[in-house]
Protein backbone atom coordinates (compact mmCIF):
# COMPACT_ATOMS: atom_id res chain seq x y z
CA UNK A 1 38.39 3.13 -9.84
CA UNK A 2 35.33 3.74 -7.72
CA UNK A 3 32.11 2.35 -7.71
CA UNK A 4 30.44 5.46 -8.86
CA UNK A 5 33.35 5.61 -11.98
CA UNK A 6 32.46 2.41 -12.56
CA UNK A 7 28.57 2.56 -12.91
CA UNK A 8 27.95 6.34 -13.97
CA UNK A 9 31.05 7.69 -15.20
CA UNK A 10 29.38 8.17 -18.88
CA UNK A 11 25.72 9.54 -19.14
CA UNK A 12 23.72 7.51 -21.00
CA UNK A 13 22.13 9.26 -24.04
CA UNK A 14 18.58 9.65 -24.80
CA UNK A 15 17.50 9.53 -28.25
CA UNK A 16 14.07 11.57 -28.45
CA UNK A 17 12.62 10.80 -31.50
CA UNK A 18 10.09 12.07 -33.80
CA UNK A 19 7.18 9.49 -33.11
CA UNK A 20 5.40 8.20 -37.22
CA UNK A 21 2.12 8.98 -36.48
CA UNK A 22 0.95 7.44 -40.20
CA UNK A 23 -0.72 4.26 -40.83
CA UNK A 24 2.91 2.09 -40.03
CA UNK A 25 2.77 -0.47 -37.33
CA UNK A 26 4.80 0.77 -34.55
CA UNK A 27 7.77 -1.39 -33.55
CA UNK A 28 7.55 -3.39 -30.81
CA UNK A 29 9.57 -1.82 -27.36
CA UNK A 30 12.66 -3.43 -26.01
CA UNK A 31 13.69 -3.07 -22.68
CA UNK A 32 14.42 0.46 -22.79
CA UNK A 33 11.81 1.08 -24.14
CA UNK A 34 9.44 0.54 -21.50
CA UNK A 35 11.88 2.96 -18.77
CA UNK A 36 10.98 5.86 -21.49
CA UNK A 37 7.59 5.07 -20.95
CA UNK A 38 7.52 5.79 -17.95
CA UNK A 39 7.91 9.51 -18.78
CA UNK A 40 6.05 9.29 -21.70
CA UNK A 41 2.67 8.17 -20.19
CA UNK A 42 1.20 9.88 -17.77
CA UNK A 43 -0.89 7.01 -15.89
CA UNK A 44 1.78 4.55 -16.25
CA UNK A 45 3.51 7.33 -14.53
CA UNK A 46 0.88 7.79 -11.81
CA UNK A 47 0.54 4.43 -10.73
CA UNK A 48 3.80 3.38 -10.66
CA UNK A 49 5.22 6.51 -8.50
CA UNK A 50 2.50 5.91 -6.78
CA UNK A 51 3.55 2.04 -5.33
CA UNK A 52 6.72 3.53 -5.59
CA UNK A 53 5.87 6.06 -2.67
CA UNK A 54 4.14 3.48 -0.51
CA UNK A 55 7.42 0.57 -0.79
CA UNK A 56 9.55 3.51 0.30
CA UNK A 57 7.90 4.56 3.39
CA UNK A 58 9.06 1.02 4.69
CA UNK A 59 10.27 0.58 8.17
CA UNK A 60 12.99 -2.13 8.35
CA UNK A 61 12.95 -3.94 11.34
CA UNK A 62 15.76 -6.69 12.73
CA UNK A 63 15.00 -9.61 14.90
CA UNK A 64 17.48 -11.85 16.72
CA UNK A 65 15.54 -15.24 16.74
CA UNK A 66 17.51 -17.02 19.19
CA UNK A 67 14.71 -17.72 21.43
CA UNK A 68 11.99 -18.64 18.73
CA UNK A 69 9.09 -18.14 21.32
CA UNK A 70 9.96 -14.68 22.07
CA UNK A 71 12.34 -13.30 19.05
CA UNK A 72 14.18 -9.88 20.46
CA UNK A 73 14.06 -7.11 18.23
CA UNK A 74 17.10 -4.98 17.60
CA UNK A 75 17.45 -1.76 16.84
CA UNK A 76 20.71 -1.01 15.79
CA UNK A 77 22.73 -3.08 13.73
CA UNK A 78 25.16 -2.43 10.46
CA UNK A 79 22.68 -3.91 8.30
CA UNK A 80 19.85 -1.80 9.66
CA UNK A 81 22.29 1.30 8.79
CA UNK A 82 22.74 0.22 5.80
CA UNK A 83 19.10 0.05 4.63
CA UNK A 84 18.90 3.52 6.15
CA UNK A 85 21.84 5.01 4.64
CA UNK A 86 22.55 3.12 1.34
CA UNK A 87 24.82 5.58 -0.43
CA UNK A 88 25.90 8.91 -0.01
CA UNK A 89 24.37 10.26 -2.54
CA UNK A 90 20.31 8.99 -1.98
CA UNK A 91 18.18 8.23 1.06
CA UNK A 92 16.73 5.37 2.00
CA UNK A 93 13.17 6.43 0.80
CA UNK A 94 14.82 7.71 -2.89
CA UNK A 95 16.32 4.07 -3.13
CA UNK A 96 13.89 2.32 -2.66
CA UNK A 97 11.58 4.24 -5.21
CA UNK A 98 13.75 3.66 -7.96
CA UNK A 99 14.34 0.00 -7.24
CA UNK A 100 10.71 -0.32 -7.23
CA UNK A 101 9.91 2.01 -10.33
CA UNK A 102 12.53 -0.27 -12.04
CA UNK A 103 10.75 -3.68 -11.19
CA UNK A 104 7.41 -2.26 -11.94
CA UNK A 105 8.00 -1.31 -15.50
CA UNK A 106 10.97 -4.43 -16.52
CA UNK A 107 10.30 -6.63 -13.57
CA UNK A 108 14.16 -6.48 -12.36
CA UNK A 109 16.20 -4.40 -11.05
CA UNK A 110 20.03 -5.01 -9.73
CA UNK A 111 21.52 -3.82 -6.48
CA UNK A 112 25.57 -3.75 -6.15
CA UNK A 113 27.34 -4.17 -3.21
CA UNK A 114 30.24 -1.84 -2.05
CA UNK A 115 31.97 -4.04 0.91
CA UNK A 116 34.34 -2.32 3.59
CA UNK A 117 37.64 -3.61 5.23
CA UNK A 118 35.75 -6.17 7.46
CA UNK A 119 34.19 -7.69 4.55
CA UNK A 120 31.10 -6.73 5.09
CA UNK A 121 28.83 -4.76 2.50
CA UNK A 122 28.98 -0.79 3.39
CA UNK A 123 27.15 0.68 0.23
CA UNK A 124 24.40 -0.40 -2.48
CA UNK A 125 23.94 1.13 -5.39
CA UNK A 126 21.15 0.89 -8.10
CA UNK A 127 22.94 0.52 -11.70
CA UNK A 128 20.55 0.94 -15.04
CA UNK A 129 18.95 -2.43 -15.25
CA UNK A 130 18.92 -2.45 -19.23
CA UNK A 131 22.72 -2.01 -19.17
CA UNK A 132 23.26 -4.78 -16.96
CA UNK A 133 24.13 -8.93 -18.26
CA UNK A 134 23.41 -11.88 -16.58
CA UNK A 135 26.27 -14.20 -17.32
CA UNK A 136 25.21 -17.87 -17.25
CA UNK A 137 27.25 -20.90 -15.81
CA UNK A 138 26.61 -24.81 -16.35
CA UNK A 139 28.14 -25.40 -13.13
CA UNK A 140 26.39 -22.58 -10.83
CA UNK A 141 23.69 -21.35 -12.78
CA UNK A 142 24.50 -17.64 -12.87
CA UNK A 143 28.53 -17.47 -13.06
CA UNK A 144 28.25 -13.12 -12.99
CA UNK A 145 27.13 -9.73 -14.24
CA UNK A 146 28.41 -7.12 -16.62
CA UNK A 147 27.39 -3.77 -16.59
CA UNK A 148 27.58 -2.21 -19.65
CA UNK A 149 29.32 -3.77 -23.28
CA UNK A 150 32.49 -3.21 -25.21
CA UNK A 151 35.26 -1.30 -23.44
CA UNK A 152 33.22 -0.06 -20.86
CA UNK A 153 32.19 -3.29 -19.69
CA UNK A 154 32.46 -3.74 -16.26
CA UNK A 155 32.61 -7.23 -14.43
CA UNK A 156 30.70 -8.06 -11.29
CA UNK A 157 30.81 -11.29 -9.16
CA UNK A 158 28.37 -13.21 -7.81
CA UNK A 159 28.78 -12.35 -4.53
CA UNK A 160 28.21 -8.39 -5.18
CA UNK A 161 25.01 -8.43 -7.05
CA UNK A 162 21.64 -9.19 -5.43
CA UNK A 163 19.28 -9.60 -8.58
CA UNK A 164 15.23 -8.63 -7.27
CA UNK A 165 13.27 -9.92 -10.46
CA UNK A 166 9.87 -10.83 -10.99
CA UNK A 167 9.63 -14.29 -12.63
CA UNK A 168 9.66 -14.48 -16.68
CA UNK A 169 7.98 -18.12 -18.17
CA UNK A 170 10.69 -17.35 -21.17
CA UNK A 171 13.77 -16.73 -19.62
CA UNK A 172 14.62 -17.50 -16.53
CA UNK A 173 17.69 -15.25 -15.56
CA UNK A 174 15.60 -12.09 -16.75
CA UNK A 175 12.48 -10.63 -15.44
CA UNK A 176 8.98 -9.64 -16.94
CA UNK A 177 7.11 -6.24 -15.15
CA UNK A 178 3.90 -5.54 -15.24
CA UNK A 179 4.52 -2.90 -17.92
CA UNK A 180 5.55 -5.42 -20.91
CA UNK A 181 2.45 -7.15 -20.45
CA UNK A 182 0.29 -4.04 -21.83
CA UNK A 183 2.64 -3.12 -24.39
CA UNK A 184 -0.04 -2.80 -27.25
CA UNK A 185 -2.21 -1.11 -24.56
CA UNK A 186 0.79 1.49 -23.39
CA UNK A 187 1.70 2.27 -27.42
CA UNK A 188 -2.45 3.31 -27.91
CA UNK A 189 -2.52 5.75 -25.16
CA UNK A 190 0.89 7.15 -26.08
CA UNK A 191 0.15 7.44 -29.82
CA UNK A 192 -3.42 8.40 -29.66
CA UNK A 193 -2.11 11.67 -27.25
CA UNK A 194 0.53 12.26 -30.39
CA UNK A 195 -2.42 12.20 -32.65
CA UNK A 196 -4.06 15.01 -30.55
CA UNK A 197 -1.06 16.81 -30.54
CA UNK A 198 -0.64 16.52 -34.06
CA UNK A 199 -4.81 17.79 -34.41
CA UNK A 200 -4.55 20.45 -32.51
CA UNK A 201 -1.25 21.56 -33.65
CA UNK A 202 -2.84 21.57 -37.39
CA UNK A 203 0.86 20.75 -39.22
CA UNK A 204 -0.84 20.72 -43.03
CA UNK A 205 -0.93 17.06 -42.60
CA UNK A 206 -4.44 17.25 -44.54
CA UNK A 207 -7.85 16.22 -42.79
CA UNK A 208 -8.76 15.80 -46.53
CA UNK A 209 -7.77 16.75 -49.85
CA UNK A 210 -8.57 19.82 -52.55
CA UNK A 211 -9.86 18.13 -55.86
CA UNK A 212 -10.59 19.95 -59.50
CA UNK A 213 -11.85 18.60 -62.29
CA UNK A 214 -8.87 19.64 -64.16
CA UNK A 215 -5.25 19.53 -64.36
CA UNK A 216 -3.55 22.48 -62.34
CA UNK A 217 -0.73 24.56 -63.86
CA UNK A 218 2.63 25.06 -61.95
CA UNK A 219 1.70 28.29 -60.99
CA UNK A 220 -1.65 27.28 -60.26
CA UNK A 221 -0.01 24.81 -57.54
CA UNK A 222 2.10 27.19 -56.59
CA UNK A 223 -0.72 29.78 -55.70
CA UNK A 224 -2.88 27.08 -53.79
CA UNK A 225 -0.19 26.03 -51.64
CA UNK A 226 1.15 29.29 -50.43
CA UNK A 227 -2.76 30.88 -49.60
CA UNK A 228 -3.21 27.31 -48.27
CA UNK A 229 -0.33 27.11 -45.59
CA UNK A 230 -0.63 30.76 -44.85
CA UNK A 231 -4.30 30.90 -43.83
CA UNK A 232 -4.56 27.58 -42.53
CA UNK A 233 -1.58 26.21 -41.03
CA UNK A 234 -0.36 26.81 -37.40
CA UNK A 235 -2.25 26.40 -34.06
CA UNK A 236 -3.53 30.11 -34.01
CA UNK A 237 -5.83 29.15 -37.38
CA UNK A 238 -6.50 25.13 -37.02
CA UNK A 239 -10.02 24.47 -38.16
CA UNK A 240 -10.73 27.19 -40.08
CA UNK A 241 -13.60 27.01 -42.49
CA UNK A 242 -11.86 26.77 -46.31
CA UNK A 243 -12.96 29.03 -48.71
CA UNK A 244 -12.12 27.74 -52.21
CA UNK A 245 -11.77 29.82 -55.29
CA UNK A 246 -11.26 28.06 -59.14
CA UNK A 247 -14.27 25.35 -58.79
CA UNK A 248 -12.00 22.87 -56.20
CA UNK A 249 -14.01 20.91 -53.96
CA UNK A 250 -13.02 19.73 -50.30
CA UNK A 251 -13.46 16.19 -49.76
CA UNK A 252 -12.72 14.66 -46.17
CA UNK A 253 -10.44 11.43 -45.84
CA UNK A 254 -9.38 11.55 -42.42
CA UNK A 255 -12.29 10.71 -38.97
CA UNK A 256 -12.98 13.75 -36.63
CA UNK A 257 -11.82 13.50 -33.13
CA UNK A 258 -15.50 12.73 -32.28
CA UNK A 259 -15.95 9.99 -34.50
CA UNK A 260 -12.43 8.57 -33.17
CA UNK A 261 -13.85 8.51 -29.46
CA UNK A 262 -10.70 9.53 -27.92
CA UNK A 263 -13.01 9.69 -24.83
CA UNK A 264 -13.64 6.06 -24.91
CA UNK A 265 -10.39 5.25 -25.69
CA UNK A 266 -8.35 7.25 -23.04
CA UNK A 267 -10.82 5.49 -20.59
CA UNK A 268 -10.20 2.04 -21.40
CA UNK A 269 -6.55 2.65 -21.63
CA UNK A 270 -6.54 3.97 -17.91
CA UNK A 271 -8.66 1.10 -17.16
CA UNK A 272 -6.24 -1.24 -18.64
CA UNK A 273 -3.20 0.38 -16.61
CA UNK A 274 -4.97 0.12 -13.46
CA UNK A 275 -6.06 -3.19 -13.26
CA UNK A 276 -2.54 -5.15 -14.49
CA UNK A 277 -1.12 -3.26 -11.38
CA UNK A 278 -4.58 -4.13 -9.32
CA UNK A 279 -4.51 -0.28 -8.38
CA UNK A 280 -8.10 0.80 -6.62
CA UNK A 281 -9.12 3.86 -8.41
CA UNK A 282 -9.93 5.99 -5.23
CA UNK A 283 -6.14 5.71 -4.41
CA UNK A 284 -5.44 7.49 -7.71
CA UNK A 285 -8.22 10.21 -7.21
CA UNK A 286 -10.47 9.25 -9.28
CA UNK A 287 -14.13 9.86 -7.81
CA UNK A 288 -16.21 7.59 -10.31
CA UNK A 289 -18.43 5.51 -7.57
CA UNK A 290 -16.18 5.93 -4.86
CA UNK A 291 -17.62 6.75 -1.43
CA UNK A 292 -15.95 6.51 1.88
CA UNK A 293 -16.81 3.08 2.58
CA UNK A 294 -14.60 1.39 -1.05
CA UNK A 295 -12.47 4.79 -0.19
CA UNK A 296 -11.46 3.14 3.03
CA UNK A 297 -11.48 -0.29 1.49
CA UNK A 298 -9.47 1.27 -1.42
CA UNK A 299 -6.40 2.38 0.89
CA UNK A 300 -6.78 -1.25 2.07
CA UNK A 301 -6.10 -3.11 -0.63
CA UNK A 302 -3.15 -0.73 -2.07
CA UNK A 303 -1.50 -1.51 1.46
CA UNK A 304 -2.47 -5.21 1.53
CA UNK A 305 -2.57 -6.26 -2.02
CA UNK A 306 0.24 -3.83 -3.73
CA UNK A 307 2.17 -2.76 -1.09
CA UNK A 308 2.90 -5.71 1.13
CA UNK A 309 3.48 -8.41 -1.00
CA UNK A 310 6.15 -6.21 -2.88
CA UNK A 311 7.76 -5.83 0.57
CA UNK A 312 7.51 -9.58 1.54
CA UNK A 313 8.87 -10.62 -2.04
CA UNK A 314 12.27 -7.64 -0.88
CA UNK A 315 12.42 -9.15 2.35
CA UNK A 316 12.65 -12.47 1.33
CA UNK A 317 15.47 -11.88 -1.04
CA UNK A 318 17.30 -9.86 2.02
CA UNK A 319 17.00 -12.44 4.22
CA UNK A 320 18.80 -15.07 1.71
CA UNK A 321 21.41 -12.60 -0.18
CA UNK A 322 22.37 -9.89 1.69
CA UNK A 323 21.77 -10.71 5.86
CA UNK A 324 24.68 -13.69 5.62
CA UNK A 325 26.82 -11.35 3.98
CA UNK A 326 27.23 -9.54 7.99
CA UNK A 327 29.05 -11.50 10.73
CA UNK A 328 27.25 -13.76 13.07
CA UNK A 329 23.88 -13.46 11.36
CA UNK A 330 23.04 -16.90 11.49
CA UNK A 331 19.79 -16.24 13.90
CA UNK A 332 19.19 -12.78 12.20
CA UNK A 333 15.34 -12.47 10.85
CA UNK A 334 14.75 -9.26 8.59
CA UNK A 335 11.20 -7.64 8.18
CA UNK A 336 9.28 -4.37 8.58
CA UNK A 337 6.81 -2.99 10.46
CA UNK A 338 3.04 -3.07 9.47
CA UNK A 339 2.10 -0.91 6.42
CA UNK A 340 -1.88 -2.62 6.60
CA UNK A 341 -3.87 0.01 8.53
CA UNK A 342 -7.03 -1.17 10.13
CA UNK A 343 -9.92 0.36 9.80
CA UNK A 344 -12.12 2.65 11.99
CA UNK A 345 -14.62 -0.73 12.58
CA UNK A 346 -12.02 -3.18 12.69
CA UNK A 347 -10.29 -1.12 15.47
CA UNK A 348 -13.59 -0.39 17.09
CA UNK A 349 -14.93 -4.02 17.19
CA UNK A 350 -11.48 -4.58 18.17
CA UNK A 351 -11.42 -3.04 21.50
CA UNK A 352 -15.25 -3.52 21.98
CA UNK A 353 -14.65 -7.44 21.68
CA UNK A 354 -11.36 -7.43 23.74
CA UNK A 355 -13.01 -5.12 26.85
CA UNK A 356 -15.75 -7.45 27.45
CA UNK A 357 -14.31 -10.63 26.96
CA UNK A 358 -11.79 -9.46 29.79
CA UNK A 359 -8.85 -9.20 27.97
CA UNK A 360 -7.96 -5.77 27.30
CA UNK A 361 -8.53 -2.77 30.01
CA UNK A 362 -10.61 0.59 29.31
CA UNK A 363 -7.65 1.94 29.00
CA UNK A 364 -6.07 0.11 26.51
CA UNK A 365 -9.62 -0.37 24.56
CA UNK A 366 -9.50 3.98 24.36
CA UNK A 367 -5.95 3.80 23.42
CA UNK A 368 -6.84 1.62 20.31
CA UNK A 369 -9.51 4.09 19.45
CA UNK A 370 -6.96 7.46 19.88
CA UNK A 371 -8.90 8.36 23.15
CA UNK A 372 -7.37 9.73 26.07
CA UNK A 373 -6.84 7.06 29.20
CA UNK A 374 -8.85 7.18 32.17
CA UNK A 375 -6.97 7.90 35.94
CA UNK A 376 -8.59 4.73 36.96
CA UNK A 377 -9.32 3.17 33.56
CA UNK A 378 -6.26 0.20 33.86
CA UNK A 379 -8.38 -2.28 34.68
CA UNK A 380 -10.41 -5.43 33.30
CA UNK A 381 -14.35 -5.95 33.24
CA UNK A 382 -14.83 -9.72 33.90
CA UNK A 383 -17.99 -10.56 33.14
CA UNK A 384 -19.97 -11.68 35.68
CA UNK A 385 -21.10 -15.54 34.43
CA UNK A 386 -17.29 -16.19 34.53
CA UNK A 387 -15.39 -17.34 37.58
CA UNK A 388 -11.56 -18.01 37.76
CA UNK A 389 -10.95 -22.18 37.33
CA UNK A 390 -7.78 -23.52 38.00
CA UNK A 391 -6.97 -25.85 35.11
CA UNK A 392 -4.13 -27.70 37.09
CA UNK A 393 -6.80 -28.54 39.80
CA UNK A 394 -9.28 -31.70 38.76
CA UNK A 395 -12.93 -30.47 38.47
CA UNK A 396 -15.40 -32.05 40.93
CA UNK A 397 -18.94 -32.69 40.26
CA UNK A 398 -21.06 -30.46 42.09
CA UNK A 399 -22.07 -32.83 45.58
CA UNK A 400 -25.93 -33.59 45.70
CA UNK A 401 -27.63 -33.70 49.33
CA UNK A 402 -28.26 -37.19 50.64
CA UNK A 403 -31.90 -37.07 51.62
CA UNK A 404 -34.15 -39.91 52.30
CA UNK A 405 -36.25 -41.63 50.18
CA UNK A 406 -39.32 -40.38 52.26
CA UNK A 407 -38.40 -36.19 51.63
CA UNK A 408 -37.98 -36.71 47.98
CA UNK A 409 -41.35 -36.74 47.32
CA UNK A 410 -41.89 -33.79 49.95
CA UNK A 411 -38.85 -31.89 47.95
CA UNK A 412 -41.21 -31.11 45.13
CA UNK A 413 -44.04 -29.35 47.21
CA UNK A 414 -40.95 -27.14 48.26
CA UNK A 415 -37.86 -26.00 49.06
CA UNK A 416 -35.80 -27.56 51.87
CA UNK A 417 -34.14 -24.96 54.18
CA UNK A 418 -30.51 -26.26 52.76
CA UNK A 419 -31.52 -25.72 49.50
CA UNK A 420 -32.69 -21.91 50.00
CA UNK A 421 -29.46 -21.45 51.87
CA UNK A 422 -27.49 -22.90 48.60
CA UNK A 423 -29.57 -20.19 46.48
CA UNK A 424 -29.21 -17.54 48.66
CA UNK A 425 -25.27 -17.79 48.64
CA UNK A 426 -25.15 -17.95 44.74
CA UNK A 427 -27.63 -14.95 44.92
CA UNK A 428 -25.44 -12.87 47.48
CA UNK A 429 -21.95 -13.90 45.26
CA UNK A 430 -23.52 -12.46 42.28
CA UNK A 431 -24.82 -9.55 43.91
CA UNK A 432 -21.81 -8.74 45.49
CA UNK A 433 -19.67 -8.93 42.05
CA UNK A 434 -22.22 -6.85 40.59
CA UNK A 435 -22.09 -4.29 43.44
CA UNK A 436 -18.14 -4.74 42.81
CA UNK A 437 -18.27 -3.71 39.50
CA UNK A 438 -20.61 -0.75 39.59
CA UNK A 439 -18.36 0.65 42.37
CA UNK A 440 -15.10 0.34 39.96
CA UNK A 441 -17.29 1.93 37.16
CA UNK A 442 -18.60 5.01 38.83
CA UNK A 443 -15.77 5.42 41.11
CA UNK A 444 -14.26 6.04 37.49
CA UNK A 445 -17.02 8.22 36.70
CA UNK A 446 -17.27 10.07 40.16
CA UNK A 447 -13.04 10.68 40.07
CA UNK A 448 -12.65 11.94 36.80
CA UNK A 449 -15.34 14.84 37.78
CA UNK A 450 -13.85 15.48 41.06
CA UNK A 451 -10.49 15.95 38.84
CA UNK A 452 -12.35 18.08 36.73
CA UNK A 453 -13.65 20.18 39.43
CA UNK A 454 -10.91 21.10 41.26
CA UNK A 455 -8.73 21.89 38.49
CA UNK A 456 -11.73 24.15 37.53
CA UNK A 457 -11.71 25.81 40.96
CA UNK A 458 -8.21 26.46 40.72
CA UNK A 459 -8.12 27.64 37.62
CA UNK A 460 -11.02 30.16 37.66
CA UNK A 461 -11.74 30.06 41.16
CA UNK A 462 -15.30 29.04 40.19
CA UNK A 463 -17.00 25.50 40.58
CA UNK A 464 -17.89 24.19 36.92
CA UNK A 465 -21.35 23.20 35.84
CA UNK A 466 -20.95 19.33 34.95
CA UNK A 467 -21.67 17.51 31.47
CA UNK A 468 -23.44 14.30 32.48
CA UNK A 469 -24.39 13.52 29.05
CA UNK A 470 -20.55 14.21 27.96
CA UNK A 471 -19.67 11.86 31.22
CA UNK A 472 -22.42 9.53 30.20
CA UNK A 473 -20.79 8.75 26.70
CA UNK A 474 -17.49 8.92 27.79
CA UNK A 475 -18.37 5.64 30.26
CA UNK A 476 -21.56 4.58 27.87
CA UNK A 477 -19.12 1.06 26.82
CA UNK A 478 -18.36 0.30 30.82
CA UNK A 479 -21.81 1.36 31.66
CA UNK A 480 -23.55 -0.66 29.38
CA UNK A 481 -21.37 -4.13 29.83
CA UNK A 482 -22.07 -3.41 33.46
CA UNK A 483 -25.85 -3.15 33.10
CA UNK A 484 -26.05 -5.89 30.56
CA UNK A 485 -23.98 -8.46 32.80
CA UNK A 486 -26.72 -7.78 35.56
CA UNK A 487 -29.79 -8.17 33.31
CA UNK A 488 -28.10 -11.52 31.91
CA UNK A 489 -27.69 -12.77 35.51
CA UNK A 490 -30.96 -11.95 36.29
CA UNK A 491 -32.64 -13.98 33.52
């Protein structure tokens, strides 16, 4: 028997029931409950697909850590195939939705592992997480899994289960989502939409009741009842004005969708979704007080605050269940690429910072801002108050000239000729790094138009007129670190 027979052989049922919309207390929702929420509410639904979509864009990566200074990555392995190509019957990106739509609404979620001739695992599949026991052991803590009860149970060891759950205070083998912690909240938004239904829909469930000061006859009833239900009832005649015959009286007993604040209501229950999953509103399109700066900082957070930690809390059960389940993966180290994205002044301050402290070129400081390199942009701007020091080499105190005693007092009236010498050479070496620089700057500057002019020429056989205010900011950064290490020097 496959894996497949094994897991979804029988379809489960779904029991859609009529919802009691009366005064009852609704019953409290088990497990399953909460996975038919998920359809059943429509910003449970949107915030949860939504992390959903961002944990499945992941990138796995694979690092052989070997040489802990400089780990190598590698990019193909079986277990990096694996994460790619789980099953043959979902992708990667499909997967991990579910598994994450799963732990968001019951905090758990179960994958099984389908292991090849080599004894290594070659499938994983996602089972229905309510269907699935945790079978406890004195000895080992967890001694396996069933999936499923009675006759279709189906045994699972240890080994072939990796259980993701989010911790539960109450039970420790079982997990608690986000979802069952807004229960009350998740049952007022449902019912309160059933309610509206139920308005709207006008099914003779009375808004208030038909009273006489006397006893009607059968046929009296009768009579009501039928020119009741026949003017009245149906969506194509809800809130009709009554017109009474016979002395009855209309007399209200039920609040009118205004005085219920469904408004309010619906709000707060958003509200109340959003924030037990810490979702920023502008990633769910809602434009209340949202401009592009807490935009931007919205799309941060989701990626920092949702989305990474989700990934970290996969990766770390990866790296401990399912990595030393492959051959010589002792120095193995799973992860995934970045999923943060900086922002436009992070990036910018970035390369601004790293250009004139000398560390990053003008190339590589346009790179980092999605510009186009420079043909002689690979190189560093060292500003000019720093000179190279080796650090093996001991520093020596600058040497002071040995004058008499008898000059000193001559030495403030004026400098000797050594000492204008002295000045002069630490003028000229400035000058001449200065003089250095603007010549790498404009030769930039003066290259790039030449470029630009004979391509011109060639093209149209016509010599272009040149933008020097385009050129100007193009170069403004170099420009201005040049011009600012000279006026520094000079003060």
């Amino acid at each position: 028997m496959s894996i497949i027979d094994k897991l979804f052989r029988k379809q489960p049922r779904f029991d859609y029931r009529n919802f009691n919309v009366s005064g009852n207390v609704p019953p409290d929702r088990n497990v399953e409950g909460f996975l038919r929420a998920y359809g059943q509410i429509g910003w449970l639904y949107a915030v949860v697909f939504r992390i959903a979509l961002g944990c499945s864009e992941v990138k796995w990566t694979l690092h052989d850590t070997s040489n802990r200074v400089k780990p190598r990555q590698i990019f193909e392995h079986p277990i990096l195939k694996l994460l790619n190509l789980v099953n043959p019957f979902m992708t990667s990106n499909e997967f991990i939705a579910l598994d994450t739509i799963y732990q968001e609404l019951i905090g758990e979620s179960f994958w099984i592992l389908n292991f090849n001739a080599l004894g290594e695992p070659a499938e994983i599949w996602i089972p229905y997480p309510h269907k699935m026991s945790v079978v406890p052991s004195k000895e080992n803590f967890i001694k396996g899994y069933v999936y499923g009860t009675g006759a279709d149970a189906v045994p699972f060891n240890v080994n072939e289960v990796i259980h993701f759950k989010y911790p539960n205070p109450l039970n420790a083998y079982r997990g608690l989502g986000p979802a069952q912690s807004i229960g009350v909240d998740l049952d007022a938004e449902m019912y309160s939409g059933i309610w509206n239904r139920q308005f709207f829909y006008n099914s003779a469930r009375p808004d208030g009741v038909i009273q006489f000061d006397y006893n009607l006859s059968d046929e009296q009833f009768d009579k009501l009842s039928k020119q009741w239900n026949s003017k009245y009832k149906g969506t194509s005649k809800a809130h009709q004005v009554a017109l009474l015959e016979g002395g009855g009286k209309y007399v209200q007993i039920q609040n009118t969708v205004k005085d219920m604040d469904f408004y309010s209501l619906k709000k707060m229950n958003r509200d109340v979704i959003l924030g037990v999953y810490g979702m920023p509103q502008s990633v769910m399109g809602i434009s209340e007080n949202v401009n592009k700066a807490n935009a931007e900082a919205g799309d941060y957070t989701f990626a920092r605050w949702i989305v990474k930690p989700r990934l970290d809390w996969r990766t770390a059960k990866l790296q401990e269940q399912l990595v030393p389940k492959f051959r010589k993966a002792d120095k193995l180290q799973m992860g995934f690429e970045e999923v943060v994205p900086k922002t436009i002044e992070q990036k910018r301050d970035l390369a601004e910072s790293g250009m004139r402290a000398g560390y990053l070129t003008i190339n590589e400081a346009r790179i980092m801002q999605g510009l186009d390199t420079l043909p002689n942009g690979d190189m560093l701007l060292v500003p000019l108050n720093l000179r190279p020091t080796d650090i093996n080499k001991p520093m020596k105190p600058p040497e002071e000239p040995n004058e008499p005693e008898d000059v000193v007092e001559e030495s403030f009236k004026g400098l000797t000729d050594d000492h204008k010498s002295n000045l002069w050479s630490a003028y000229a070496q400035k000058t001449e790094r200065q003089a250095e620089m603007f010549t790498r700057v404009f030769d930039s500057v003066f290259d790039e138009q030449k470029e630009l002019v004979i391509a011109e020429f060639n093209r149209t056989g016509h010599l272009p007129e040149l933008d020097d205010v385009k050129t100007a900011k193009k170069f403004e950064p170099a420009i201005e670190l040049v011009y600012s290490s000279a006026f520094e020097d000079a003060v």
